[in-house]
N, C-alpha and C. Protein backbone atom coordinates (compact mmCIF):
# COMPACT_ATOMS: atom_id res chain seq x y z
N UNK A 1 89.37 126.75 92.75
CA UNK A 1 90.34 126.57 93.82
C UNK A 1 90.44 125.07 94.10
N UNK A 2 91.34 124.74 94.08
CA UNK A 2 91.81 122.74 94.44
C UNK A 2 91.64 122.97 95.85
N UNK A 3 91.35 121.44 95.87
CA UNK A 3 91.08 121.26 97.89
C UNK A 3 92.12 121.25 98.52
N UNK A 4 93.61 121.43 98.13
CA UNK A 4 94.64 121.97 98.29
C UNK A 4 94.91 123.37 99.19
N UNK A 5 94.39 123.93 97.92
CA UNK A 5 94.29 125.70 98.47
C UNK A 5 93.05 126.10 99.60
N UNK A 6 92.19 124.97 99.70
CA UNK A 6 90.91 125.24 100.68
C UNK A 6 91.68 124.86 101.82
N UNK A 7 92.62 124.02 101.94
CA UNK A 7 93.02 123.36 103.49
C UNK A 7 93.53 124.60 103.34
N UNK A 8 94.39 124.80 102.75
CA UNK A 8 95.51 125.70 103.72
C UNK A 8 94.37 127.46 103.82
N UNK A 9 93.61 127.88 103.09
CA UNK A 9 92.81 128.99 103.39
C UNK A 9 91.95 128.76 104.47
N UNK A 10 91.82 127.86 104.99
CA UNK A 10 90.88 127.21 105.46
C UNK A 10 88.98 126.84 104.53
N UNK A 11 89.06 126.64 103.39
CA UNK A 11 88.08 126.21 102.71
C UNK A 11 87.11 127.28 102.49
N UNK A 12 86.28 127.13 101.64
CA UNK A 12 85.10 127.57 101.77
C UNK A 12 84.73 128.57 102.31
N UNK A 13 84.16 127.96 103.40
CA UNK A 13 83.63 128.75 104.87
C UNK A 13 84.18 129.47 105.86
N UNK A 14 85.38 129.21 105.47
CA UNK A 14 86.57 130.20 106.14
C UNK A 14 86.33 131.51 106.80
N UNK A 15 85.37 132.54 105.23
CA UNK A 15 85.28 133.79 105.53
C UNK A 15 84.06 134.20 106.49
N UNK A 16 83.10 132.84 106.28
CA UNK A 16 81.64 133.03 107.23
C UNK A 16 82.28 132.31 108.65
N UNK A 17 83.03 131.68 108.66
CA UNK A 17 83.49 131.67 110.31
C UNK A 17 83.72 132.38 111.05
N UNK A 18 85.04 133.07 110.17
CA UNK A 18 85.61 134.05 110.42
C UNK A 18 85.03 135.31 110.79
N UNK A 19 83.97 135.62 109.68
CA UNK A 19 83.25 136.87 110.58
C UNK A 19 82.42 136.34 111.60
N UNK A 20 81.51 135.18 111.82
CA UNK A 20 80.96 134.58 113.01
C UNK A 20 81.97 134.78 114.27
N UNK A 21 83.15 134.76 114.06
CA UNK A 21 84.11 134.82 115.32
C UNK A 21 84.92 136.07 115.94
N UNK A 22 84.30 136.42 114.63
CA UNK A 22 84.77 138.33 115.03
C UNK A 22 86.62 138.56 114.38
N UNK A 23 86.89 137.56 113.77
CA UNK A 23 88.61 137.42 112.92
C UNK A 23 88.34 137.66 111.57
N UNK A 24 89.61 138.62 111.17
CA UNK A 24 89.42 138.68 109.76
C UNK A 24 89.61 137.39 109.00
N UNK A 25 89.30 137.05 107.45
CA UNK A 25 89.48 136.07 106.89
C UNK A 25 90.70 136.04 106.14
N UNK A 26 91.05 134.89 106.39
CA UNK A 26 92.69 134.79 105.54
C UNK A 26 92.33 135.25 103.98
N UNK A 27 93.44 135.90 103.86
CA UNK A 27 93.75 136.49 102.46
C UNK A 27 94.48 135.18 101.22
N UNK A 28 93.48 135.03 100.52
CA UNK A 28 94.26 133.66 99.82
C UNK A 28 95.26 134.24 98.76
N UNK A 29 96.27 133.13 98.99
CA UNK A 29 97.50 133.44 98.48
C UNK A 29 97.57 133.40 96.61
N UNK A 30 98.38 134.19 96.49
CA UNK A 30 98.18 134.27 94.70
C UNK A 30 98.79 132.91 94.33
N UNK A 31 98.03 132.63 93.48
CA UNK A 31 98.50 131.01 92.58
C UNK A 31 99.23 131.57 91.75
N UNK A 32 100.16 130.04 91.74
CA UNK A 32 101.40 130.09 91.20
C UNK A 32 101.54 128.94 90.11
N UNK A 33 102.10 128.98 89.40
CA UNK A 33 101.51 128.22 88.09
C UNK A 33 103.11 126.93 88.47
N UNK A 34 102.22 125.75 88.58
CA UNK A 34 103.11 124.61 88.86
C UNK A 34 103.63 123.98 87.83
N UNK A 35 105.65 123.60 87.28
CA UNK A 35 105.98 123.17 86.55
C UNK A 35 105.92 121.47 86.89
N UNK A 36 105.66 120.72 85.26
CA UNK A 36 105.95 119.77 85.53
C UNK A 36 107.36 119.26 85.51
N UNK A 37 107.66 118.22 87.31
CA UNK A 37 109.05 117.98 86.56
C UNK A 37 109.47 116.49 85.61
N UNK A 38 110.15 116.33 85.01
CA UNK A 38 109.96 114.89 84.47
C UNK A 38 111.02 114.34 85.30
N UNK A 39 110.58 113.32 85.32
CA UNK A 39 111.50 112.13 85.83
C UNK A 39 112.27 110.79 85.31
N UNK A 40 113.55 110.87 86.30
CA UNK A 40 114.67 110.04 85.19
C UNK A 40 114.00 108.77 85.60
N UNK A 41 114.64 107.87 84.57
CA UNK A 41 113.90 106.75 84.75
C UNK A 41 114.23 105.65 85.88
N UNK A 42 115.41 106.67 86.85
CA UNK A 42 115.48 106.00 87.96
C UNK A 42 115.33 106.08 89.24
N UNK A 43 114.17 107.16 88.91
CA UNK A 43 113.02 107.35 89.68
C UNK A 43 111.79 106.03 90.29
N UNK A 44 111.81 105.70 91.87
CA UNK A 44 110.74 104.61 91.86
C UNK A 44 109.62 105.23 91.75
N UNK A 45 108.74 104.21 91.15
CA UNK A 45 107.60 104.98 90.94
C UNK A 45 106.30 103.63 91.29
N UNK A 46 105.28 103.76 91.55
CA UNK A 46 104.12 102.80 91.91
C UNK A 46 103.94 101.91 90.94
N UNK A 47 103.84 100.17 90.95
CA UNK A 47 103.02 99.32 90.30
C UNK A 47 102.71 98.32 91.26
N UNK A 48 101.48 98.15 90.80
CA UNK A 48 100.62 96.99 91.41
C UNK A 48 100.28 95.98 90.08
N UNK A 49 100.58 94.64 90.61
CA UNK A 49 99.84 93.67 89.58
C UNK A 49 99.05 92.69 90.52
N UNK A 50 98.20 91.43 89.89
CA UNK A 50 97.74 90.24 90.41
C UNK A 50 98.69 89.27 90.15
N UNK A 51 98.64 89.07 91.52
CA UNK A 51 99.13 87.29 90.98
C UNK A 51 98.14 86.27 92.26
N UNK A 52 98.55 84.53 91.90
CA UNK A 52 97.71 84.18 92.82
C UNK A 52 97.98 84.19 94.44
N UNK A 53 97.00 83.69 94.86
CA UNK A 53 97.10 84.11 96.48
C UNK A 53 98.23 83.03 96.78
N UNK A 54 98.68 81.61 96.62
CA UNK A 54 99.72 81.30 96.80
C UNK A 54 101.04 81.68 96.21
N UNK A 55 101.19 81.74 94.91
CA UNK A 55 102.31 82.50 94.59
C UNK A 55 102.70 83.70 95.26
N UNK A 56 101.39 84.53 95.66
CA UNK A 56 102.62 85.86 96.76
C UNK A 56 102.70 84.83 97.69
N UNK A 57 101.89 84.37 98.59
CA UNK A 57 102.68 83.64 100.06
C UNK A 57 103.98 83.34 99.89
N UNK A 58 104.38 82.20 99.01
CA UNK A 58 105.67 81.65 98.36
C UNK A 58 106.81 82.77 98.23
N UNK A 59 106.34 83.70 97.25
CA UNK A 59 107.28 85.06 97.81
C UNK A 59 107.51 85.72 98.35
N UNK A 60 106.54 85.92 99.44
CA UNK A 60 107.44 86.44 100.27
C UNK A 60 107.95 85.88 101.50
N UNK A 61 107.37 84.45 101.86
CA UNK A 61 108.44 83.95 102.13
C UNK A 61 109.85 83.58 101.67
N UNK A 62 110.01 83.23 100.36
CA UNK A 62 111.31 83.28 99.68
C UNK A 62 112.16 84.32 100.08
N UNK A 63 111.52 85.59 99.99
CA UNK A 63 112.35 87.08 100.16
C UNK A 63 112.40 87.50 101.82
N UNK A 64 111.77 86.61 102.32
CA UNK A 64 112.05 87.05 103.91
C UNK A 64 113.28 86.03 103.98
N UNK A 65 113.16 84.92 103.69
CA UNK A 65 114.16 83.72 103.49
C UNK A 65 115.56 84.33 103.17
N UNK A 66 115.18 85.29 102.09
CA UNK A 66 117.14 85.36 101.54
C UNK A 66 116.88 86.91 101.60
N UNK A 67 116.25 87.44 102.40
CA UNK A 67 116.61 88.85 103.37
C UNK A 67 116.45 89.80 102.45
N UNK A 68 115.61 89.93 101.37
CA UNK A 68 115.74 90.69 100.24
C UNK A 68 113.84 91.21 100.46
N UNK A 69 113.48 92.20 100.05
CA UNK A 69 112.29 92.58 99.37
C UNK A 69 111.66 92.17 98.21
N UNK A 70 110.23 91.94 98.37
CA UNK A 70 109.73 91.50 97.11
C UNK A 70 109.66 92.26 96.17
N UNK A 71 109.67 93.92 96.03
CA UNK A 71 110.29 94.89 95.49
C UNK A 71 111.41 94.53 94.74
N UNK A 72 112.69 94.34 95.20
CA UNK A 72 114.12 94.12 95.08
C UNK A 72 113.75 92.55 94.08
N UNK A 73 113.31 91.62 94.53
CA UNK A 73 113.28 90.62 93.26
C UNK A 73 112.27 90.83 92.48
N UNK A 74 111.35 91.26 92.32
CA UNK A 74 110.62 91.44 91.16
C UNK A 74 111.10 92.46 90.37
N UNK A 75 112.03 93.52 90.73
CA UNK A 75 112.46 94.89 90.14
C UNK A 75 113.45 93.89 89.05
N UNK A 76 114.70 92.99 89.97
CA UNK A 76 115.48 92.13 89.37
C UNK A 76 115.10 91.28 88.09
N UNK A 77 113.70 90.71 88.63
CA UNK A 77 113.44 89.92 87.88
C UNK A 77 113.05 90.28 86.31
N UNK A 78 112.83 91.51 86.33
CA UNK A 78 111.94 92.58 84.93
C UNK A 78 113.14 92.92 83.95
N UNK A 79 114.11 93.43 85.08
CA UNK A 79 115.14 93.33 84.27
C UNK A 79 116.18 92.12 83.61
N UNK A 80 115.82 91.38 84.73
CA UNK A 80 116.41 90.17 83.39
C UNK A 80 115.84 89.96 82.38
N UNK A 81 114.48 90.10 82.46
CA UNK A 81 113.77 89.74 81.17
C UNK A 81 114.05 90.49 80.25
N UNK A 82 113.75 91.67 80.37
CA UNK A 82 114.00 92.62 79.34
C UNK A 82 115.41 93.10 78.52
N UNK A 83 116.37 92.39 79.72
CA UNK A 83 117.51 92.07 78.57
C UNK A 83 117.43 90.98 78.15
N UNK A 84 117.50 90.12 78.33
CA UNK A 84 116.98 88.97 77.57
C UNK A 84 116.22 88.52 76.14
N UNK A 85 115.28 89.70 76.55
CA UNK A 85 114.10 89.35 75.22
C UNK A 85 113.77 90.62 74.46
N UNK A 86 114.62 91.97 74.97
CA UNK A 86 114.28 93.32 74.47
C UNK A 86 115.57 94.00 74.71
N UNK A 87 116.47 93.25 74.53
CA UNK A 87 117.89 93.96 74.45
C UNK A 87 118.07 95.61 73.88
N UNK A 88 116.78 95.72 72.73
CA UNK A 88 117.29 97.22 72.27
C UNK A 88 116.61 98.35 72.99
N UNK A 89 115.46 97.83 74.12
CA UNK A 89 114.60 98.91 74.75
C UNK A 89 115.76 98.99 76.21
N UNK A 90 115.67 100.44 75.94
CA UNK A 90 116.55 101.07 77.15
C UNK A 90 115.95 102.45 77.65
């Protein structure tokens, strides 16, 4: 059982509470077999990189400066490159 299905059954101990309290114990629900979905590629999705501790300062002041997210220019910036230097990856 995923700790998923324990929150919502209430876990574990559920059924020894439950009779400690004089309540029946929740009946856990039949699992259901989860599809994966894929995603288009213009889907956002999480990255983290390093850079140095002054270079972010610099950006994001820059991007508070011209009202934009550091998101929004670094997203920009990937894509220039990559047309630029990888014109056939799409």
């Amino acid at each position: 059982m995923s700790s998923k299905e324990k929150e919502k059954t209430g876990g574990r101990f559920a059924g020894q509470l439950s009779s400690l309290s004089g309540r029946p114990a929740a009946a856990e629900p039949p699992s259901v077999p989860q599809l994966q979905e894929t995603k288009p590629d213009d889907v956002q999705e999480k990255f983290s990189t390093y850079m140095t501790k002054g270079r972010k300062r610099r950006l994001k002041l820059a991007a508070t400066l011209d009202g934009e997210s550091i998101q929004d220019i670094v997203g920009r910036l990937v894509e220039e490159y990559l047309s630029a230097n990888h014109p056939d990856l799409k």
